[in-house]
N, C-alpha and C. Protein backbone atom coordinates (compact mmCIF):
# COMPACT_ATOMS: atom_id res chain seq x y z
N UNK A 1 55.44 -85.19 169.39
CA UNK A 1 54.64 -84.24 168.66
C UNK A 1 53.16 -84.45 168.97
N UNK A 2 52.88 -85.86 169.31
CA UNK A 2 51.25 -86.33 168.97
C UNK A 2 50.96 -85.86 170.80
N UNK A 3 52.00 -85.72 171.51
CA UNK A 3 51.79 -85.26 172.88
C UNK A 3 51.47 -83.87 173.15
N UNK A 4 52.35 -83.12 172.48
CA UNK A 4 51.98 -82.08 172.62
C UNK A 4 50.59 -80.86 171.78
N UNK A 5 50.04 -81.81 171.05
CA UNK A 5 49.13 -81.37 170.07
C UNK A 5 47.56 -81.82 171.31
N UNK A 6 48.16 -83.08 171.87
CA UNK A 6 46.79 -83.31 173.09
C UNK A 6 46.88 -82.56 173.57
N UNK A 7 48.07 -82.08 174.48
CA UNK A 7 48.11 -81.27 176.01
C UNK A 7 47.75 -80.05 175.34
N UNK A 8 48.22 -79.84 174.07
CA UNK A 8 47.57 -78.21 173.75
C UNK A 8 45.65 -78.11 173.52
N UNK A 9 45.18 -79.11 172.84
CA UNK A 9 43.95 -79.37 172.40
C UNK A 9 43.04 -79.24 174.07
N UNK A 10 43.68 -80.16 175.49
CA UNK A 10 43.38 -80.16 176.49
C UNK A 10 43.22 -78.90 177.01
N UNK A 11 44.04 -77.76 177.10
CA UNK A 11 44.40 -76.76 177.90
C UNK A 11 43.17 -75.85 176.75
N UNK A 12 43.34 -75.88 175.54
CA UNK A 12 42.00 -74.88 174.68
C UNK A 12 41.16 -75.29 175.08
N UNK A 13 40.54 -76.54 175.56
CA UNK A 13 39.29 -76.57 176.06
C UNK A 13 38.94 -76.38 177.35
N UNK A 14 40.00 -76.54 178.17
CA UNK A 14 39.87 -75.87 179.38
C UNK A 14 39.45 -74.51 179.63
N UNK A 15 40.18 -74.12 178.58
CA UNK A 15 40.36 -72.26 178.79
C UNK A 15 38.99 -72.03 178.11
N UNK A 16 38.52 -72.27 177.31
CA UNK A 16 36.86 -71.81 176.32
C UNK A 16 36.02 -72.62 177.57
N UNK A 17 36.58 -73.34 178.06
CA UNK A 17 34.80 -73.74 179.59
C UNK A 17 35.55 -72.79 180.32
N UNK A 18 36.09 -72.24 180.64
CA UNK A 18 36.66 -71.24 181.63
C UNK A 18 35.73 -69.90 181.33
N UNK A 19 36.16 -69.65 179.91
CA UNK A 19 35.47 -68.28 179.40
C UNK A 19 33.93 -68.38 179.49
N UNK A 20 32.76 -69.33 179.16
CA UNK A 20 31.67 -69.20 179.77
C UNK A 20 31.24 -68.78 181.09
N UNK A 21 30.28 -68.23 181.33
CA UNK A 21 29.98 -67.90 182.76
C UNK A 21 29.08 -69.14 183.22
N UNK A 22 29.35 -69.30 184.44
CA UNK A 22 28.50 -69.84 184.89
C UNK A 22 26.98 -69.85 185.85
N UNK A 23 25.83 -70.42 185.76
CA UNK A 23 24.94 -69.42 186.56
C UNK A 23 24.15 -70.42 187.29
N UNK A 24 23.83 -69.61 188.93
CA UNK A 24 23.06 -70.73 189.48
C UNK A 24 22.11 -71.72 189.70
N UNK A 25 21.79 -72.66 189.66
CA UNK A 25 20.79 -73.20 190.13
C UNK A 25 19.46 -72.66 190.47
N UNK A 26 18.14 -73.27 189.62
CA UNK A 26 17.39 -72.95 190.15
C UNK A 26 16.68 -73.98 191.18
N UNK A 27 16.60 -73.78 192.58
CA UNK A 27 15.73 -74.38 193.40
C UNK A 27 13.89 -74.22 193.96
N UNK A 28 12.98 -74.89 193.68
CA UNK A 28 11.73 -74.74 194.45
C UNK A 28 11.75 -75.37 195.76
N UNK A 29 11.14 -74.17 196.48
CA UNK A 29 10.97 -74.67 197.79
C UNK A 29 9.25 -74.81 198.11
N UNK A 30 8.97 -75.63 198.44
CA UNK A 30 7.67 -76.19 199.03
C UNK A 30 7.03 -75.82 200.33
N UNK A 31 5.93 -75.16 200.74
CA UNK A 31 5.38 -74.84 201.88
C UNK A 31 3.94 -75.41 201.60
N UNK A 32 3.39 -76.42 202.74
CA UNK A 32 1.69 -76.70 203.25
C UNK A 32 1.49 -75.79 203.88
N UNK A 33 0.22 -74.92 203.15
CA UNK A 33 -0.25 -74.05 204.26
C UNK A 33 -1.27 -74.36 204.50
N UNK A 34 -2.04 -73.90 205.46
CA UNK A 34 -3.34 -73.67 206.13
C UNK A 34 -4.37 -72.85 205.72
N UNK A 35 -5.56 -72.95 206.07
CA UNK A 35 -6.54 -71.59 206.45
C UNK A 35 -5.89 -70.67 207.35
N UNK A 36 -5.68 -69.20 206.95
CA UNK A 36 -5.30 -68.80 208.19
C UNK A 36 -3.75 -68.24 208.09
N UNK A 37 -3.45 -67.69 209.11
CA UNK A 37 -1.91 -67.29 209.15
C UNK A 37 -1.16 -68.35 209.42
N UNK A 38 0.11 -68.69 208.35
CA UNK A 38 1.21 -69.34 207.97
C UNK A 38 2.58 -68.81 208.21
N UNK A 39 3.52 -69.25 208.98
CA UNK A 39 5.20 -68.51 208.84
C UNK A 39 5.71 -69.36 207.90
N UNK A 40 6.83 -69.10 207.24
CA UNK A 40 7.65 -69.59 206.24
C UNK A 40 8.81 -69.01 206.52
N UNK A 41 9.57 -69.73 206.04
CA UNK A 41 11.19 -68.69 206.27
C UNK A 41 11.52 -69.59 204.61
N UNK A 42 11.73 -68.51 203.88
CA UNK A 42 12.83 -68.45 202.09
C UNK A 42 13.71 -69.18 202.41
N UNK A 43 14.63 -70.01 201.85
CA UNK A 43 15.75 -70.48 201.62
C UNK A 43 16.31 -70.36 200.31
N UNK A 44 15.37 -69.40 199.43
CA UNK A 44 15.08 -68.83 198.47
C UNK A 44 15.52 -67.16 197.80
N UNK A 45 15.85 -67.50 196.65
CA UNK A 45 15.46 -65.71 196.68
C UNK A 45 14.51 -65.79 195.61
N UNK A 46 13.50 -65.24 195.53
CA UNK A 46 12.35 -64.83 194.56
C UNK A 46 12.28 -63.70 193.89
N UNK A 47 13.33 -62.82 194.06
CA UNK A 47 13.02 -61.54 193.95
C UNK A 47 13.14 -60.89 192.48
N UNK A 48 13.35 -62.43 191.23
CA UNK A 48 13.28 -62.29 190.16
C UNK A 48 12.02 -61.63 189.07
N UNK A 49 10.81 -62.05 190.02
CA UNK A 49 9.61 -61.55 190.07
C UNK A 49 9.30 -60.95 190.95
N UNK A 50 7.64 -60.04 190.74
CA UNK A 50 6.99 -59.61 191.95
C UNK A 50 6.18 -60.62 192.42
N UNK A 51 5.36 -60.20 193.85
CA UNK A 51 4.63 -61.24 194.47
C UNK A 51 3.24 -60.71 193.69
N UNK A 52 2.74 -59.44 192.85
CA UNK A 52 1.67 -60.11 191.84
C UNK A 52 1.57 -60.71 190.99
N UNK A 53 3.11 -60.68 190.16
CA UNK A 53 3.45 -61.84 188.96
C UNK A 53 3.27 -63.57 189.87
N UNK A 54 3.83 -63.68 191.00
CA UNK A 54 3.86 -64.61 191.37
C UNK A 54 2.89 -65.28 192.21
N UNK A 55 1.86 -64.21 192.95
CA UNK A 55 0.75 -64.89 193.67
C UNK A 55 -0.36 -64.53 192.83
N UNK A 56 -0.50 -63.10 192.92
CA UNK A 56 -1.72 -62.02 192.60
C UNK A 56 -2.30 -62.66 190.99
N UNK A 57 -1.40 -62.76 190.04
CA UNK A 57 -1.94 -63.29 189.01
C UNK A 57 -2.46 -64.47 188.62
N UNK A 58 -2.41 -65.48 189.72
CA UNK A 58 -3.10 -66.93 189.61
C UNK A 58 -4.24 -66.72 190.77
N UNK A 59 -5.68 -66.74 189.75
CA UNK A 59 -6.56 -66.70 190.41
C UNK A 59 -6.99 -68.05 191.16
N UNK A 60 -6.85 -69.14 191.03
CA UNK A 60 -6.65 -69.92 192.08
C UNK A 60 -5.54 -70.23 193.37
N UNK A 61 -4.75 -69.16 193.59
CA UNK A 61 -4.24 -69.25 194.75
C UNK A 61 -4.70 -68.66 195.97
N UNK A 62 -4.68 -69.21 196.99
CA UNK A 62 -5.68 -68.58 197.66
C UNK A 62 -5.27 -67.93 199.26
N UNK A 63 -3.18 -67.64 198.56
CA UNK A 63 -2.68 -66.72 199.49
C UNK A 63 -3.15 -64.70 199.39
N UNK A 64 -3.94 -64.64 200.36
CA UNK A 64 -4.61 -63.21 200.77
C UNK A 64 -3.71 -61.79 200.89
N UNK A 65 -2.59 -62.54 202.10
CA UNK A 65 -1.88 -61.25 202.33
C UNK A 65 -0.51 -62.45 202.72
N UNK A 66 0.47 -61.28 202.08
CA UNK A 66 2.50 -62.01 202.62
C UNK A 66 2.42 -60.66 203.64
N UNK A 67 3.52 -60.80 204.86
CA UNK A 67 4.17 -59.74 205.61
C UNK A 67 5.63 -60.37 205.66
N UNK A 68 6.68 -58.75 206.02
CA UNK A 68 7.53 -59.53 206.51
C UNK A 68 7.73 -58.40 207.29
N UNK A 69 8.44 -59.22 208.28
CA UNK A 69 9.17 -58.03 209.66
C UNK A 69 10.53 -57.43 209.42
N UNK A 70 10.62 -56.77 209.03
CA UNK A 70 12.06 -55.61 209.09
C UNK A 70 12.64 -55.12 210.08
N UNK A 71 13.65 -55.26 210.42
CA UNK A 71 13.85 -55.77 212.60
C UNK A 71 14.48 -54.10 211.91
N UNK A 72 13.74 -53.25 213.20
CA UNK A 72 14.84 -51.86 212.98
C UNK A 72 16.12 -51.64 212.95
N UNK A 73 16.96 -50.31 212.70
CA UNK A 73 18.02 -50.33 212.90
C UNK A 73 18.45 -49.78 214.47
N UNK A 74 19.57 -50.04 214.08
CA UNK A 74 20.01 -49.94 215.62
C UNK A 74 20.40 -48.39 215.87
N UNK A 75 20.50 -47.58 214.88
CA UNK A 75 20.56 -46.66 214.30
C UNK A 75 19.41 -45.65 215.47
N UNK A 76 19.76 -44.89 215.84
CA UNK A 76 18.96 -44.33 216.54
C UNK A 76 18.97 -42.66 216.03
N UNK A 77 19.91 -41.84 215.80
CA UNK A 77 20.41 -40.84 215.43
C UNK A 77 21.83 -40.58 214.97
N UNK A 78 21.83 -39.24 213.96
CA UNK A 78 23.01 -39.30 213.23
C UNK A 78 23.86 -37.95 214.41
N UNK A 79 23.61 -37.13 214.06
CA UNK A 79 24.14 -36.00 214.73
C UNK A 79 23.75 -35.40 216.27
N UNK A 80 22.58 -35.65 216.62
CA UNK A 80 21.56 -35.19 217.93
C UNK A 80 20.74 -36.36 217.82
N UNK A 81 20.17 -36.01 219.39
CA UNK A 81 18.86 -37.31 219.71
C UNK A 81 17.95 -35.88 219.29
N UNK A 82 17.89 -34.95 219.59
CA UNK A 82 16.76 -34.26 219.20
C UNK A 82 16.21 -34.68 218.21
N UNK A 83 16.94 -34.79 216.79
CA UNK A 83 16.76 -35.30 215.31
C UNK A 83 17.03 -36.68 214.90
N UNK A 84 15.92 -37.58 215.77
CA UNK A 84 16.07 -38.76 215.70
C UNK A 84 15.93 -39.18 214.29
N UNK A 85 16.59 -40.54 213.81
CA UNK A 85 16.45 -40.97 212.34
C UNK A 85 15.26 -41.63 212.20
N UNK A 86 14.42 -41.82 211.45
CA UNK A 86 13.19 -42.13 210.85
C UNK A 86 13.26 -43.16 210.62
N UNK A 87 12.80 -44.39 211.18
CA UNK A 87 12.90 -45.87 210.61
C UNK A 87 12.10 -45.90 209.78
N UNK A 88 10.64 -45.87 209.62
CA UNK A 88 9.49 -46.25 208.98
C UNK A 88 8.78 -47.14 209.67
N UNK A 89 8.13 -48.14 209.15
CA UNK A 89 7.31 -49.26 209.45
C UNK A 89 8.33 -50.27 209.72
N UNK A 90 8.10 -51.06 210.74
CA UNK A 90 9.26 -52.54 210.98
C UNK A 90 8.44 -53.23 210.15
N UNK A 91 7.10 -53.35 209.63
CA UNK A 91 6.03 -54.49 208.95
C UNK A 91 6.22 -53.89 207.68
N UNK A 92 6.40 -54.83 206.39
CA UNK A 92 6.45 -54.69 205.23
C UNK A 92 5.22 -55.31 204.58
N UNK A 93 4.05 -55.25 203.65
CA UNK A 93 3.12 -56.00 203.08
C UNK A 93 2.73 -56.09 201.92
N UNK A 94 2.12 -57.23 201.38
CA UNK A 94 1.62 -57.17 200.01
C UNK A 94 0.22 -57.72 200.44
N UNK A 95 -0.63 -56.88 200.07
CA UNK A 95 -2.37 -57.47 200.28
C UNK A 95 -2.82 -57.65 198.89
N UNK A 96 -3.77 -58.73 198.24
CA UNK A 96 -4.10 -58.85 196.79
C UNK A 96 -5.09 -57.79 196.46
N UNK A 97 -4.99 -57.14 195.67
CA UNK A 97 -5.61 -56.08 194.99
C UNK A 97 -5.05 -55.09 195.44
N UNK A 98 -4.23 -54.79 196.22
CA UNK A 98 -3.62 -53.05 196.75
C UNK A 98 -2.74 -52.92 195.75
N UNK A 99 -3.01 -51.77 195.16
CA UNK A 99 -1.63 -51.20 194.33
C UNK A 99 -0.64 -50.74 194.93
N UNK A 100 0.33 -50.56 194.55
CA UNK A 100 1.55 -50.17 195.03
C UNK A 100 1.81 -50.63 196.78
N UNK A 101 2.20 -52.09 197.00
CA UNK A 101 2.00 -52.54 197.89
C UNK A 101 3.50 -52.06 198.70
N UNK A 102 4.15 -52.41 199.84
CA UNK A 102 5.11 -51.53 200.55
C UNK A 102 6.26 -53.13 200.07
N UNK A 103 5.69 -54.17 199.84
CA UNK A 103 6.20 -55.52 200.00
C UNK A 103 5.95 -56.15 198.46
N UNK A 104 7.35 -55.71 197.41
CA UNK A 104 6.69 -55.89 196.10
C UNK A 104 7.45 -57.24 195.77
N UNK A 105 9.01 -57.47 196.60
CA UNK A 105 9.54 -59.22 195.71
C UNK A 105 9.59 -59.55 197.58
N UNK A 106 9.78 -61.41 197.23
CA UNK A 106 10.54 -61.86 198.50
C UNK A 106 11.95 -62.38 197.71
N UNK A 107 12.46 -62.12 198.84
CA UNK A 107 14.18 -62.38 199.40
C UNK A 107 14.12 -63.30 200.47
N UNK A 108 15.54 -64.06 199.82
CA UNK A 108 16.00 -65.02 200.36
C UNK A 108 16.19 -65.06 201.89
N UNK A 109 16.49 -65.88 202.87
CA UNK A 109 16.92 -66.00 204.04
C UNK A 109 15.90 -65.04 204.68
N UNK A 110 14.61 -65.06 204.77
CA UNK A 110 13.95 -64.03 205.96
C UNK A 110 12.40 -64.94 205.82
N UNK A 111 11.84 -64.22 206.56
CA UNK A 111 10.70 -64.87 207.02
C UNK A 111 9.14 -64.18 206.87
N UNK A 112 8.65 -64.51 206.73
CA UNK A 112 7.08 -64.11 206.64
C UNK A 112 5.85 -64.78 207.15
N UNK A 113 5.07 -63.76 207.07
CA UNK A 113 3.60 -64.56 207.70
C UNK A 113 2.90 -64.41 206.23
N UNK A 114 2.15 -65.10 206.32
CA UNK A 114 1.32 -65.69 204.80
C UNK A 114 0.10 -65.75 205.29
N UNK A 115 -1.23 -65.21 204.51
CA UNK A 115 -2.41 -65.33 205.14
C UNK A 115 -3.46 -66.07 203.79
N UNK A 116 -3.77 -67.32 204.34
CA UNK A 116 -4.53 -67.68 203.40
C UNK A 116 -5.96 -67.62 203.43
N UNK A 117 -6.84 -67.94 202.41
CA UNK A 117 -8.11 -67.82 202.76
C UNK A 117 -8.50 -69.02 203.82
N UNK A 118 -9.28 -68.76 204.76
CA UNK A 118 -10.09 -69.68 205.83
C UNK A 118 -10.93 -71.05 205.15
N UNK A 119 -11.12 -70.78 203.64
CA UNK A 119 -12.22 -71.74 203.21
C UNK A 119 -11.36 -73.12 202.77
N UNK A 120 -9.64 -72.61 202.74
CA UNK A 120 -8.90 -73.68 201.97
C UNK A 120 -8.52 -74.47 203.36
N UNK A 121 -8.24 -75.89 203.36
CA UNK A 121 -7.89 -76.50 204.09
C UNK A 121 -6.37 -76.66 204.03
N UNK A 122 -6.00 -77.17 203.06
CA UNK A 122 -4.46 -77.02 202.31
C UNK A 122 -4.27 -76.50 201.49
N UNK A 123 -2.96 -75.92 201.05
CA UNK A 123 -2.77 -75.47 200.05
C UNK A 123 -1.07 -75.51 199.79
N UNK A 124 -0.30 -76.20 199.04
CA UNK A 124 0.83 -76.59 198.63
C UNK A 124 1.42 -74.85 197.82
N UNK A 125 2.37 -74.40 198.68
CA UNK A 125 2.85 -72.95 197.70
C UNK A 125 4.45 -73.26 197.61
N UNK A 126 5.39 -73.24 196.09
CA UNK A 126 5.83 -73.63 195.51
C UNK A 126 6.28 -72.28 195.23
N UNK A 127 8.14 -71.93 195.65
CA UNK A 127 8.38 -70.64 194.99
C UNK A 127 10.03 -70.97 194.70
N UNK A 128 9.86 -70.56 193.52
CA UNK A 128 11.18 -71.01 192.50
C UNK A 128 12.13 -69.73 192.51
N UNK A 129 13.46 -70.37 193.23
CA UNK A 129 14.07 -68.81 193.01
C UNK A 129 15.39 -69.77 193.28
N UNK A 130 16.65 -68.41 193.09
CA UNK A 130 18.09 -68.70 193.52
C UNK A 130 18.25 -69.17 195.41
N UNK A 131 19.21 -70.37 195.03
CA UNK A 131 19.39 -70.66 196.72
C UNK A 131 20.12 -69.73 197.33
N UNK A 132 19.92 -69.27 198.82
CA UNK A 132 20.10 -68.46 199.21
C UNK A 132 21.28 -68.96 200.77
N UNK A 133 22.63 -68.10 200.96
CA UNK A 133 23.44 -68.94 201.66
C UNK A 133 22.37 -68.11 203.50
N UNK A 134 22.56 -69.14 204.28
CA UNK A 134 21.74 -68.19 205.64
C UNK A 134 22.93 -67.00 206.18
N UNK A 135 22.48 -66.69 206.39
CA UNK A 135 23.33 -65.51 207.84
C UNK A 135 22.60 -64.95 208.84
N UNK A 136 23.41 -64.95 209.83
CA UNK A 136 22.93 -64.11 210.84
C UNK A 136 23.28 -62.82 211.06
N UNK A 137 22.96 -62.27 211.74
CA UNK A 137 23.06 -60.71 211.96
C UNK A 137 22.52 -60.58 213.75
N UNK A 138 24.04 -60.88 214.77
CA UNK A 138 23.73 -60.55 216.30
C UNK A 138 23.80 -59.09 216.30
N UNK A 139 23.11 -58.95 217.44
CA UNK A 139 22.52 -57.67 217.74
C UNK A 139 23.03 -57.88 219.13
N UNK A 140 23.21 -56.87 220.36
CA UNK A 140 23.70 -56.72 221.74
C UNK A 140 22.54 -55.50 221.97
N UNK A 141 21.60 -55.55 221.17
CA UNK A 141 20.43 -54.96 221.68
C UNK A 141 19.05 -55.27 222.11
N UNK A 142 18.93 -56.99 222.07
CA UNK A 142 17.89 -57.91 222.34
C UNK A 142 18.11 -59.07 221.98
N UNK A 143 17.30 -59.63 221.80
CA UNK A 143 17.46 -61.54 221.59
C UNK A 143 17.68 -61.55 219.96
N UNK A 144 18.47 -62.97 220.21
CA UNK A 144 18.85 -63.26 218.84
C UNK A 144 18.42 -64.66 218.60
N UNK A 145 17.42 -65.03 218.08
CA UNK A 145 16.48 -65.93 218.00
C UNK A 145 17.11 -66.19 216.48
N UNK A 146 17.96 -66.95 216.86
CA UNK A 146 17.96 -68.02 214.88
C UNK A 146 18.50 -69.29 215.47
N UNK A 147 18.04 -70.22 213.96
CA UNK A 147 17.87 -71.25 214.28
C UNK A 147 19.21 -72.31 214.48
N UNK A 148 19.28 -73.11 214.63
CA UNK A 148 19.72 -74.21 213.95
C UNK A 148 19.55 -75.83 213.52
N UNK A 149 20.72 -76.19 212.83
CA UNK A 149 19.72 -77.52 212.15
C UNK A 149 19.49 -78.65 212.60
N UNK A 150 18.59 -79.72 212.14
CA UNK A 150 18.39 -80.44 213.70
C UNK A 150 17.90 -81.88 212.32
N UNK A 151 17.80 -83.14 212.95
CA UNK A 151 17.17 -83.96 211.58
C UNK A 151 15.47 -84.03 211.56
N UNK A 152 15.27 -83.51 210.17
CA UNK A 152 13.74 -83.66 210.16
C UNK A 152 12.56 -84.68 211.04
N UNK A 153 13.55 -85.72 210.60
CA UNK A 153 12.81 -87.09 210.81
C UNK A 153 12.72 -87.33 212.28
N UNK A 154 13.88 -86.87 213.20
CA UNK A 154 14.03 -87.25 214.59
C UNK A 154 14.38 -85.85 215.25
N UNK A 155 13.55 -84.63 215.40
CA UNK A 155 14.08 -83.41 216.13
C UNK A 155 14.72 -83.73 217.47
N UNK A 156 15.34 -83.15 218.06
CA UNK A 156 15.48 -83.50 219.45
C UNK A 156 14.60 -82.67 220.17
N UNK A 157 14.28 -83.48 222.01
CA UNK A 157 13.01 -82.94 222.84
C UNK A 157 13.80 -81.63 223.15
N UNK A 158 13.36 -80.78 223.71
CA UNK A 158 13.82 -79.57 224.40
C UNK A 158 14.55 -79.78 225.66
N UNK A 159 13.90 -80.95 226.48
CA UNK A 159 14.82 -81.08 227.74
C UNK A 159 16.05 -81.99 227.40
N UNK A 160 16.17 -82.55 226.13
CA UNK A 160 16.95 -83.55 225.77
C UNK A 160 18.06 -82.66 225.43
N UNK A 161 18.00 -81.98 224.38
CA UNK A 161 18.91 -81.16 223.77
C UNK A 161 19.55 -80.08 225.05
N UNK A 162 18.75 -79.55 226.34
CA UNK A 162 19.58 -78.72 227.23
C UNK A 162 20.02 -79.20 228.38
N UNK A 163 19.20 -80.49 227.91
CA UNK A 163 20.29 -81.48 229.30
C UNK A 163 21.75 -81.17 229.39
N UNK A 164 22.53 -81.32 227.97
CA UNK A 164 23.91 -81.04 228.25
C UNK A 164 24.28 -79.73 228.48
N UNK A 165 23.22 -78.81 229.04
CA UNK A 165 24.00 -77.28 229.73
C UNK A 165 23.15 -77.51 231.27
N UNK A 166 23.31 -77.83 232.21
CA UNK A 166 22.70 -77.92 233.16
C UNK A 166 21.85 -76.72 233.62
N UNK A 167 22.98 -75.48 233.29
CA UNK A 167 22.04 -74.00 233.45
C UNK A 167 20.83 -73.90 232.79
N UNK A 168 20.99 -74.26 231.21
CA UNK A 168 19.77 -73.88 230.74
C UNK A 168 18.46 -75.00 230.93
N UNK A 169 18.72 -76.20 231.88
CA UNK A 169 17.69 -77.53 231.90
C UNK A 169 16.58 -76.88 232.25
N UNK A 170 15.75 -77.25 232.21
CA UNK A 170 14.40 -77.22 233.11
C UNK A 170 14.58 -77.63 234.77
């Protein structure tokens, strides 16, 4: 009896942590920037806020302008080339003080240029968001430039790492 009153007591508490949801992690990711234009790549998603809640409103930060590149589509036309489809801008931006900027959250897994003021030497930028899993996206319409991971502490040289393809050596 005293067995089956545990295994039942066990399985109700299983099932009530079951019924909560669970929610992710929040991670900060850390960037040193410069005077000057900065790349960063998110491992992040930020897009909980905007980038004036998050840059624009701290008057001591002394990031100027974010971009990010929006690689076109491959998309060329739907029905005729006559009536080609309209990409827009491949450059997305947020400049401080422009209203209605084209570049209002950042998202995870992509990359940007960051422009800080020239007068700062360093500047530590700190952006708190959901971790973000990477992906790629090949294209058979140009280069596919992504990365992979390598150890901080000890990168490998370039001729080291293509030594083992003889084609691609130096």
């Amino acid at each position: 009896m005293k067995c089956r009153f545990c295994r039942f007591l066990v399985c109700l508490g299983f099932l009530l942590a079951c019924a909560f949801p669970t929610r992710a992690q929040w991670l900060t990711q850390s960037f040193s920037l410069k005077g000057g234009w900065n790349a960063v790549f998110l491992h992040v998603d930020a897009s909980h806020d905007t980038l004036d809640a998050l840059v624009g409103s701290d008057g001591a930060n002394p990031i100027l302008e974010v971009w990010r590149w929006n690689p076109p589509s491959t998309v060329q036309f739907v029905e005729s080339p006559q009536q080609p489809v309209d990409t827009g801008s491949e450059w997305s931006s947020w400049v401080r003080g422009h209203a209605n900027p084209a570049l209002q959250r950042l998202v995870g897994d992509s990359a940007y240029l960051v422009k800080v003021a020239t007068n700062v030497s360093t500047y530590t930028w700190q952006i708190k968001g959901r971790p973000v899993a990477p992906r790629g996206e090949w294209t058979i319409t140009g280069l596919n430039l992504l990365g992979f991971s390598t150890l901080p502490a000890s990168p490998p040289d370039f001729d080291v790492f293509l030594a083992q393809s003889p084609d691609l050596g130096a």
